[in-house]
PDB file of N, CA and C in Angstrom:
ATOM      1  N   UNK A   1     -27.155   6.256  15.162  1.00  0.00           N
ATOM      2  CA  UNK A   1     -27.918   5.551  16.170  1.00  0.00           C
ATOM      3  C   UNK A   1     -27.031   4.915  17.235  1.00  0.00           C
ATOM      4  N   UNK A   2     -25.692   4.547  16.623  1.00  0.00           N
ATOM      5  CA  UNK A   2     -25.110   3.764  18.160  1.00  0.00           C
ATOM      6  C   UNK A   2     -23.930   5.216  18.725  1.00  0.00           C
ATOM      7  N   UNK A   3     -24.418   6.727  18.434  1.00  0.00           N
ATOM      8  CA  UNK A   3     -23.045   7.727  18.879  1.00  0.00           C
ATOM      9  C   UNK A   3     -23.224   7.463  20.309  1.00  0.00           C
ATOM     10  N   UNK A   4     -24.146   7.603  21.119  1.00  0.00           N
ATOM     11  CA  UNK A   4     -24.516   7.447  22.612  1.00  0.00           C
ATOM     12  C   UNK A   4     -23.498   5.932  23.065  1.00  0.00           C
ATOM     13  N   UNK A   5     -23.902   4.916  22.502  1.00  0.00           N
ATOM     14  CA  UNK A   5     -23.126   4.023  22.925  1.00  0.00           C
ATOM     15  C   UNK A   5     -22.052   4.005  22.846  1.00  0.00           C
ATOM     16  N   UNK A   6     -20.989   4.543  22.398  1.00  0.00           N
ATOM     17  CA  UNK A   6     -19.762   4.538  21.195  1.00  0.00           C
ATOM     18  C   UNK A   6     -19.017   5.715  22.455  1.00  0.00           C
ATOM     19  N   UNK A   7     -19.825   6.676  22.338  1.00  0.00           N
ATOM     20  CA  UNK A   7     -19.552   8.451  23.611  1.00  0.00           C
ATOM     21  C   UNK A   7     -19.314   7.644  24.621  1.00  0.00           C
ATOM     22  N   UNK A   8     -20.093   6.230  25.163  1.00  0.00           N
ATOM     23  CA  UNK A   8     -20.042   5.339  26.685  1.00  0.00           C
ATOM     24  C   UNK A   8     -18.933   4.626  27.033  1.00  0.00           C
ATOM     25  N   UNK A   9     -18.985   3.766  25.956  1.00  0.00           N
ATOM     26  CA  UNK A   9     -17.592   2.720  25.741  1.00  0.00           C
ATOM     27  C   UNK A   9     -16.581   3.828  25.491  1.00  0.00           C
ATOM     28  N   UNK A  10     -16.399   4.408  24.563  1.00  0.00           N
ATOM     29  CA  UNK A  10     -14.772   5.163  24.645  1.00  0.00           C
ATOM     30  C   UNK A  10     -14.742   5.991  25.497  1.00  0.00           C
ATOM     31  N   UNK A  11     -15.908   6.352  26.454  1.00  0.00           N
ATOM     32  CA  UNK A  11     -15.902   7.430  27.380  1.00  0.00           C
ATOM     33  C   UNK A  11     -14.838   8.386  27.076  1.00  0.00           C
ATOM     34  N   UNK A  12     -15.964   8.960  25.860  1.00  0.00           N
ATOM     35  CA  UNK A  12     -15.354  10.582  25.120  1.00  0.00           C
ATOM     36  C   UNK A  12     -17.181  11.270  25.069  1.00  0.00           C
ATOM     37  N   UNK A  13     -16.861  12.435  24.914  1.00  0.00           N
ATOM     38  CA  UNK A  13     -17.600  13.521  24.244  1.00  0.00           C
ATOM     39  C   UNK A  13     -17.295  13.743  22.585  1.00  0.00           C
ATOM     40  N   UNK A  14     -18.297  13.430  21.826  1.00  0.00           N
ATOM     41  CA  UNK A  14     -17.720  13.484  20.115  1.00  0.00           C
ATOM     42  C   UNK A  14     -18.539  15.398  19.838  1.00  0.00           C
ATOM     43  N   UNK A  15     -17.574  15.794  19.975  1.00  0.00           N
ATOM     44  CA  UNK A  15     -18.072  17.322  19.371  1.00  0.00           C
ATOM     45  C   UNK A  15     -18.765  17.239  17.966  1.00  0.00           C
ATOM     46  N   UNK A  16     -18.088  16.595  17.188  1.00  0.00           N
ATOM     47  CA  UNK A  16     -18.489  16.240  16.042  1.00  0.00           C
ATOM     48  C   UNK A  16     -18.896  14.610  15.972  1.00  0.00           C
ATOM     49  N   UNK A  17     -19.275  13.775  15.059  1.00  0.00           N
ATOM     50  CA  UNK A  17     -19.686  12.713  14.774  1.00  0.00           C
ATOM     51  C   UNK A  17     -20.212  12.653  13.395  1.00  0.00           C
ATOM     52  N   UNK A  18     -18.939  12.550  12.203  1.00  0.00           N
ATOM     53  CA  UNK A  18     -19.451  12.940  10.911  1.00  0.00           C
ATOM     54  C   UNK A  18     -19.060  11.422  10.490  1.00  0.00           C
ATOM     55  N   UNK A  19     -19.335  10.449   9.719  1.00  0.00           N
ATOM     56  CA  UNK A  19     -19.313   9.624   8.856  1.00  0.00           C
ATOM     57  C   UNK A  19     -18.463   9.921   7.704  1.00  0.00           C
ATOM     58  N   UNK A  20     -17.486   9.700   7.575  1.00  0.00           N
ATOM     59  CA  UNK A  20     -16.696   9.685   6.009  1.00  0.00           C
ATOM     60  C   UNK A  20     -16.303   8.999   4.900  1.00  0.00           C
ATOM     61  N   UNK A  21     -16.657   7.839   5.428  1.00  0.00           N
ATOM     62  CA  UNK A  21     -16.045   6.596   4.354  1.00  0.00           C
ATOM     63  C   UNK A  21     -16.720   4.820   5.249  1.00  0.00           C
ATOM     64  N   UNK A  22     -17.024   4.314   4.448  1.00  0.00           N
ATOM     65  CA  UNK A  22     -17.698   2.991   5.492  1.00  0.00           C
ATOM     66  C   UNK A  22     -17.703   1.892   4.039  1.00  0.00           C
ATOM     67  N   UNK A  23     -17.589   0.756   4.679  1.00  0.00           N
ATOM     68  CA  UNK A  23     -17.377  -0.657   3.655  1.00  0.00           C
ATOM     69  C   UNK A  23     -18.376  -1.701   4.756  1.00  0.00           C
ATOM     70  N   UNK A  24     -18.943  -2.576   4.311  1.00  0.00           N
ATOM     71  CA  UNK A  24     -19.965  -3.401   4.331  1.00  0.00           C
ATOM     72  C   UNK A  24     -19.064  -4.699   4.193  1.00  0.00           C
ATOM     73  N   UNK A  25     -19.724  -6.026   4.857  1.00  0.00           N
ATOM     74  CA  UNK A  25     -19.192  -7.124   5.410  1.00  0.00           C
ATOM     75  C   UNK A  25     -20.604  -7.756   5.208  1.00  0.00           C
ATOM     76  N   UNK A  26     -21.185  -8.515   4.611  1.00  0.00           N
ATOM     77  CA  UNK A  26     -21.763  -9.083   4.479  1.00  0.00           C
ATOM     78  C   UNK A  26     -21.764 -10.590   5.310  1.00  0.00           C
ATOM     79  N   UNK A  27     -22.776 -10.612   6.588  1.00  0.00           N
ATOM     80  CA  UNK A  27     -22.443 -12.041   7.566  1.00  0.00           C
ATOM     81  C   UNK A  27     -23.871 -12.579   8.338  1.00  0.00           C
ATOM     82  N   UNK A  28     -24.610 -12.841   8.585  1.00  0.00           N
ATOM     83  CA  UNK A  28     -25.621 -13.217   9.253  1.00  0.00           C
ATOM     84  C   UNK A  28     -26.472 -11.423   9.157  1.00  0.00           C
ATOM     85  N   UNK A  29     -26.584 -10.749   8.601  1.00  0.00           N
ATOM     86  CA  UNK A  29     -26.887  -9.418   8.729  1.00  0.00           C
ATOM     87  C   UNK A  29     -25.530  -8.890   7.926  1.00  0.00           C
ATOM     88  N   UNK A  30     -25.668  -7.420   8.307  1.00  0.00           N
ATOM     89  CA  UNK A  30     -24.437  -6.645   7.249  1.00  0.00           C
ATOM     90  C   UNK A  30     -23.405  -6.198   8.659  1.00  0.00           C
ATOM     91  N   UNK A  31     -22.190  -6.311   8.097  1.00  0.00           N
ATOM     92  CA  UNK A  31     -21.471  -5.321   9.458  1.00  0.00           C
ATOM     93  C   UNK A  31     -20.679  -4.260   8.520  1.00  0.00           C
ATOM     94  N   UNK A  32     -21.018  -3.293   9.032  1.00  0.00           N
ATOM     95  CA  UNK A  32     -20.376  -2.026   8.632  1.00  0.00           C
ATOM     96  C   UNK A  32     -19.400  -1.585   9.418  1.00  0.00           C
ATOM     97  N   UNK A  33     -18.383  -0.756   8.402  1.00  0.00           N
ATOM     98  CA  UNK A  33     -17.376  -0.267   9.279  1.00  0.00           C
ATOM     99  C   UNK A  33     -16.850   0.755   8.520  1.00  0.00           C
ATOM    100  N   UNK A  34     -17.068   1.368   9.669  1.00  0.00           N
ATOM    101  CA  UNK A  34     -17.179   3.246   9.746  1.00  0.00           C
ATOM    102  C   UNK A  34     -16.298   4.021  10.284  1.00  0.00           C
ATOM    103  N   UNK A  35     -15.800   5.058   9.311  1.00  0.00           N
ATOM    104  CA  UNK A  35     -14.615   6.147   9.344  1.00  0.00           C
ATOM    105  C   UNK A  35     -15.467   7.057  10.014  1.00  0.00           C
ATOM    106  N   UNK A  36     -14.999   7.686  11.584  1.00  0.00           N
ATOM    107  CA  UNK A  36     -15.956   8.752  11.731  1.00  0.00           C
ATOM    108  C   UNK A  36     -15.090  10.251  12.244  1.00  0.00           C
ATOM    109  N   UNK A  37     -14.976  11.101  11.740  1.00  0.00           N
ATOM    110  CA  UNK A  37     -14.806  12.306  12.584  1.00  0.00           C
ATOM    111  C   UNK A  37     -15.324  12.538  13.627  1.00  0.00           C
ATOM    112  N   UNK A  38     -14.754  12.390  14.700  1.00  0.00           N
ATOM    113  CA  UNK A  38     -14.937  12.875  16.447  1.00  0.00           C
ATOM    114  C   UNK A  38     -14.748  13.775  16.632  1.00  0.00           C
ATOM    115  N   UNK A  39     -13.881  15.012  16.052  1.00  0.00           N
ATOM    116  CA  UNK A  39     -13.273  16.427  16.352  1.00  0.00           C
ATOM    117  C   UNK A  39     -12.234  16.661  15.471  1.00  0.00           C
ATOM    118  N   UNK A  40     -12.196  17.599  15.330  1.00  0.00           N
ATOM    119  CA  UNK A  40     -10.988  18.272  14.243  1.00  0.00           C
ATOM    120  C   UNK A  40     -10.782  17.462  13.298  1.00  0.00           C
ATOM    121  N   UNK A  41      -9.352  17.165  14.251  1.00  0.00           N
ATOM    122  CA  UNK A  41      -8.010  16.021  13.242  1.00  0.00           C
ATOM    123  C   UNK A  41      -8.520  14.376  14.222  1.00  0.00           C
ATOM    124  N   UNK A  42      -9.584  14.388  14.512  1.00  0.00           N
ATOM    125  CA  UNK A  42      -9.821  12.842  15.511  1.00  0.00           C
ATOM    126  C   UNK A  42     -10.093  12.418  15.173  1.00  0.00           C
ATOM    127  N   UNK A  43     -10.121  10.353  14.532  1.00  0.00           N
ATOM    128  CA  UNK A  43     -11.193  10.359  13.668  1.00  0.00           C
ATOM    129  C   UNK A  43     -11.149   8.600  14.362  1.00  0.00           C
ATOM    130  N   UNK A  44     -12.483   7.794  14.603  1.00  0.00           N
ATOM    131  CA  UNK A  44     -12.012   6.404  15.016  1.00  0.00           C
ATOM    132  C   UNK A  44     -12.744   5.812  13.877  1.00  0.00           C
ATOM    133  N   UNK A  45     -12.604   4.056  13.989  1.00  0.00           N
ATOM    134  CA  UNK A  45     -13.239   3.347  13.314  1.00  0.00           C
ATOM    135  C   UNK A  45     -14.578   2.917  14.018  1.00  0.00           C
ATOM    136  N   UNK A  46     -16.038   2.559  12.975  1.00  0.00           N
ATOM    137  CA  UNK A  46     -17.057   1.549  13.939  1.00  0.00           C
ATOM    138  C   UNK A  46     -16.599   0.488  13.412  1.00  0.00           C
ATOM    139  N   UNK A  47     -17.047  -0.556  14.273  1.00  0.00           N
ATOM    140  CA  UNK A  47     -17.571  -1.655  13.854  1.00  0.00           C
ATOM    141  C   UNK A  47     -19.164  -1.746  14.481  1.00  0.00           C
ATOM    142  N   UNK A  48     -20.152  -1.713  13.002  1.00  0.00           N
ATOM    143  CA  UNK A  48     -21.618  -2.267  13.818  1.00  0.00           C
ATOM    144  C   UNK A  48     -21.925  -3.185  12.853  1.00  0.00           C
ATOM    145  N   UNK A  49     -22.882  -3.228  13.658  1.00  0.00           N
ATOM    146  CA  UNK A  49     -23.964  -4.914  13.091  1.00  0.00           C
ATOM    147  C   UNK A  49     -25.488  -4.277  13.151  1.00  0.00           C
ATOM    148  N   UNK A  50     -25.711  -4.723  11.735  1.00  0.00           N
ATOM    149  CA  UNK A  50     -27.253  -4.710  11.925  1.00  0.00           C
ATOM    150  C   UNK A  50     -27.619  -6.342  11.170  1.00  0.00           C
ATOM    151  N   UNK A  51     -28.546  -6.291  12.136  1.00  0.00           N
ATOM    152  CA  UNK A  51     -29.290  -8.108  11.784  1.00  0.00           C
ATOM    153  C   UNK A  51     -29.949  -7.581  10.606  1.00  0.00           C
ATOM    154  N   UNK A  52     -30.563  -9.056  10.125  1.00  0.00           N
ATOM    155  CA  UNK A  52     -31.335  -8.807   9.069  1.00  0.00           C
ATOM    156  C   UNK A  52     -32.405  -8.940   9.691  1.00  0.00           C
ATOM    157  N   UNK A  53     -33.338  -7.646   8.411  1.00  0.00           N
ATOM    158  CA  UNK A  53     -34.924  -7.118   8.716  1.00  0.00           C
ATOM    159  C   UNK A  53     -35.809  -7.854  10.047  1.00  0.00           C
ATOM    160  N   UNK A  54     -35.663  -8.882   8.926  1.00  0.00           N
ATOM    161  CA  UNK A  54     -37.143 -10.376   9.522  1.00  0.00           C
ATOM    162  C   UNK A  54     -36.717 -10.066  11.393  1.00  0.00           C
ATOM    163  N   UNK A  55     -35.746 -10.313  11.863  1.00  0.00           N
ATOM    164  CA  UNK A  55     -34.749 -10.139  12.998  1.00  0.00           C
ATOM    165  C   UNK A  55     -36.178  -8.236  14.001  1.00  0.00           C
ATOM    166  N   UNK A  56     -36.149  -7.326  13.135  1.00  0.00           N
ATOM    167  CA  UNK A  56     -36.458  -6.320  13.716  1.00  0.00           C
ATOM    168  C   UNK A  56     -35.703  -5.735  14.723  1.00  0.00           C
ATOM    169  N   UNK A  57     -34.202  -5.794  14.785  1.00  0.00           N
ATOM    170  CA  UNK A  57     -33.451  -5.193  15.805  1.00  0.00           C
ATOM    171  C   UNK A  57     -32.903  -3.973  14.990  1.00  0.00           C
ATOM    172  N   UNK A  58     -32.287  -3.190  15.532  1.00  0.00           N
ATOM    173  CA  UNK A  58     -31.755  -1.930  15.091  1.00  0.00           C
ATOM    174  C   UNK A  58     -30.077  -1.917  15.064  1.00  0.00           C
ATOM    175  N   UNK A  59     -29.189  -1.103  14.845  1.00  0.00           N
ATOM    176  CA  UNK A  59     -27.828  -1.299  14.859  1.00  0.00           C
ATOM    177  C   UNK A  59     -27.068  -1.240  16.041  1.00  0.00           C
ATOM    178  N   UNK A  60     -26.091  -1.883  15.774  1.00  0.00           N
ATOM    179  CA  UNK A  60     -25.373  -2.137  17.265  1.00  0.00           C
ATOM    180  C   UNK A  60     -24.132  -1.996  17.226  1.00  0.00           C
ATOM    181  N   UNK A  61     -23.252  -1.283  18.111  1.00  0.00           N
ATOM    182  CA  UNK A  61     -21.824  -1.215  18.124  1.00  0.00           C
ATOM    183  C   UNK A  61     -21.176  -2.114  18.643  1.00  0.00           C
ATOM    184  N   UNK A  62     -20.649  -3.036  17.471  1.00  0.00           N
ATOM    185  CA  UNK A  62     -19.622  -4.562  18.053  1.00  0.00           C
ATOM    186  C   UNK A  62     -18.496  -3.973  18.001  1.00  0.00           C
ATOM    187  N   UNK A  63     -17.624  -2.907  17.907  1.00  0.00           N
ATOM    188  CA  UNK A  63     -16.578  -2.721  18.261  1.00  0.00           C
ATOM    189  C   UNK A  63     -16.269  -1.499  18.009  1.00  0.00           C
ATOM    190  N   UNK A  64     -14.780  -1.265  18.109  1.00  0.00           N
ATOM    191  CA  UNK A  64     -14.561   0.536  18.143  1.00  0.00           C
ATOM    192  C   UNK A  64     -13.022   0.404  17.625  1.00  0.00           C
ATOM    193  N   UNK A  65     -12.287   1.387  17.397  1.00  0.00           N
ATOM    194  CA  UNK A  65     -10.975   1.685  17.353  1.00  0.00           C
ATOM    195  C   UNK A  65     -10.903   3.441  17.396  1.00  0.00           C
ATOM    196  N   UNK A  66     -10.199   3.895  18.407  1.00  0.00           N
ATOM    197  CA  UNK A  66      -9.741   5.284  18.992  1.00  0.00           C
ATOM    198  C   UNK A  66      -8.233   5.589  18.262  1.00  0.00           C
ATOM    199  N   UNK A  67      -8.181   6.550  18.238  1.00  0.00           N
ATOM    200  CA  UNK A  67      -6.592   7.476  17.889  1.00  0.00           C
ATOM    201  C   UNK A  67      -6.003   7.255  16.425  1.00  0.00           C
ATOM    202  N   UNK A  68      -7.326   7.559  15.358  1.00  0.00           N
ATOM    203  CA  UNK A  68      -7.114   7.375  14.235  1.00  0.00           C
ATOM    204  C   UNK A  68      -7.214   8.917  13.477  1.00  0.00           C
ATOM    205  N   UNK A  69      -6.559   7.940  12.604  1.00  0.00           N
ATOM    206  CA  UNK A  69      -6.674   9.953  11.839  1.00  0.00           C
ATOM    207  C   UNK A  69      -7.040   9.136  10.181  1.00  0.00           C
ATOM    208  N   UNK A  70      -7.379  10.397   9.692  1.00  0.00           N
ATOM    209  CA  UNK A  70      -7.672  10.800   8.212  1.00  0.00           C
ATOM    210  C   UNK A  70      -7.552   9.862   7.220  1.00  0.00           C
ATOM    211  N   UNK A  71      -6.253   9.718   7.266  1.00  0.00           N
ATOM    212  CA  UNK A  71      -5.301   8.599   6.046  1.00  0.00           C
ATOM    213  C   UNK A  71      -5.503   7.845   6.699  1.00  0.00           C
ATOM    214  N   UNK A  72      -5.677   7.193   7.905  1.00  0.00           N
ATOM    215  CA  UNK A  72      -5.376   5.595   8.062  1.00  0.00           C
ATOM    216  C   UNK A  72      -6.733   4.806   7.539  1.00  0.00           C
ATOM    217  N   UNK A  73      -6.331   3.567   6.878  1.00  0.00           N
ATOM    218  CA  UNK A  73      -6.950   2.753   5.899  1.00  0.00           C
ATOM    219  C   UNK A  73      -8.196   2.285   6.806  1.00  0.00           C
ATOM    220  N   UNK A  74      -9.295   2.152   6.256  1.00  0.00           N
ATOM    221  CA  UNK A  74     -10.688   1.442   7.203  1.00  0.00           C
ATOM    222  C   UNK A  74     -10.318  -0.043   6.389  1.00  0.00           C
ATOM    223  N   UNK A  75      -9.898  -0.593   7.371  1.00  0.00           N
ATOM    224  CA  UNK A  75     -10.110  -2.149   7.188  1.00  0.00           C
ATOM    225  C   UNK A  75     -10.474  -2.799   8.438  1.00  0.00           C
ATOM    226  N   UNK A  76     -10.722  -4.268   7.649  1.00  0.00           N
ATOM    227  CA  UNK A  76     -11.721  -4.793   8.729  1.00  0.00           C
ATOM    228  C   UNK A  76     -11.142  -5.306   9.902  1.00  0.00           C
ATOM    229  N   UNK A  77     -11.897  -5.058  11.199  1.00  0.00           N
ATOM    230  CA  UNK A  77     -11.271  -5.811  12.312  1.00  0.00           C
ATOM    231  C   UNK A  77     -12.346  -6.384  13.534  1.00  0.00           C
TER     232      UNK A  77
END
């Protein structure tokens, strides 16, 4: 739900956009943070936020990290 926003801010084209690995942050809502394949060997981090339910908003991209690959560790930032 946030690839459109994510394609804007890093102003890239994601050929791919696969999900591989993601850890949860538990804070006013959950923030997730997401290993994603962009292409080949490309791979960045999310950072999103989704509020809680009662809230009725949908997920949101609070941050990004570009020029990651495979092995590098998803930790939080």
């Amino acid at each position: 739900q946030v690839k459109p926003e994510f394609e804007r801010r890093a102003n890239m084209n994601c050929r791919e956009c696969k999900a591989i690995e993601y850890r949860t942050q538990v804070v006013a809502g959950t923030m997730y943070f997401i290993k994603v394949q962009v292409s080949g060997a490309d791979y960045a981090h999310l950072k999103v936020f989704q509020s809680l339910p009662h809230e009725n908003q949908g997920p949101s991209l609070a941050d990004f990290q570009t020029g990651k690959t495979r092995d590098d560790p998803l930790t939080y930032f």
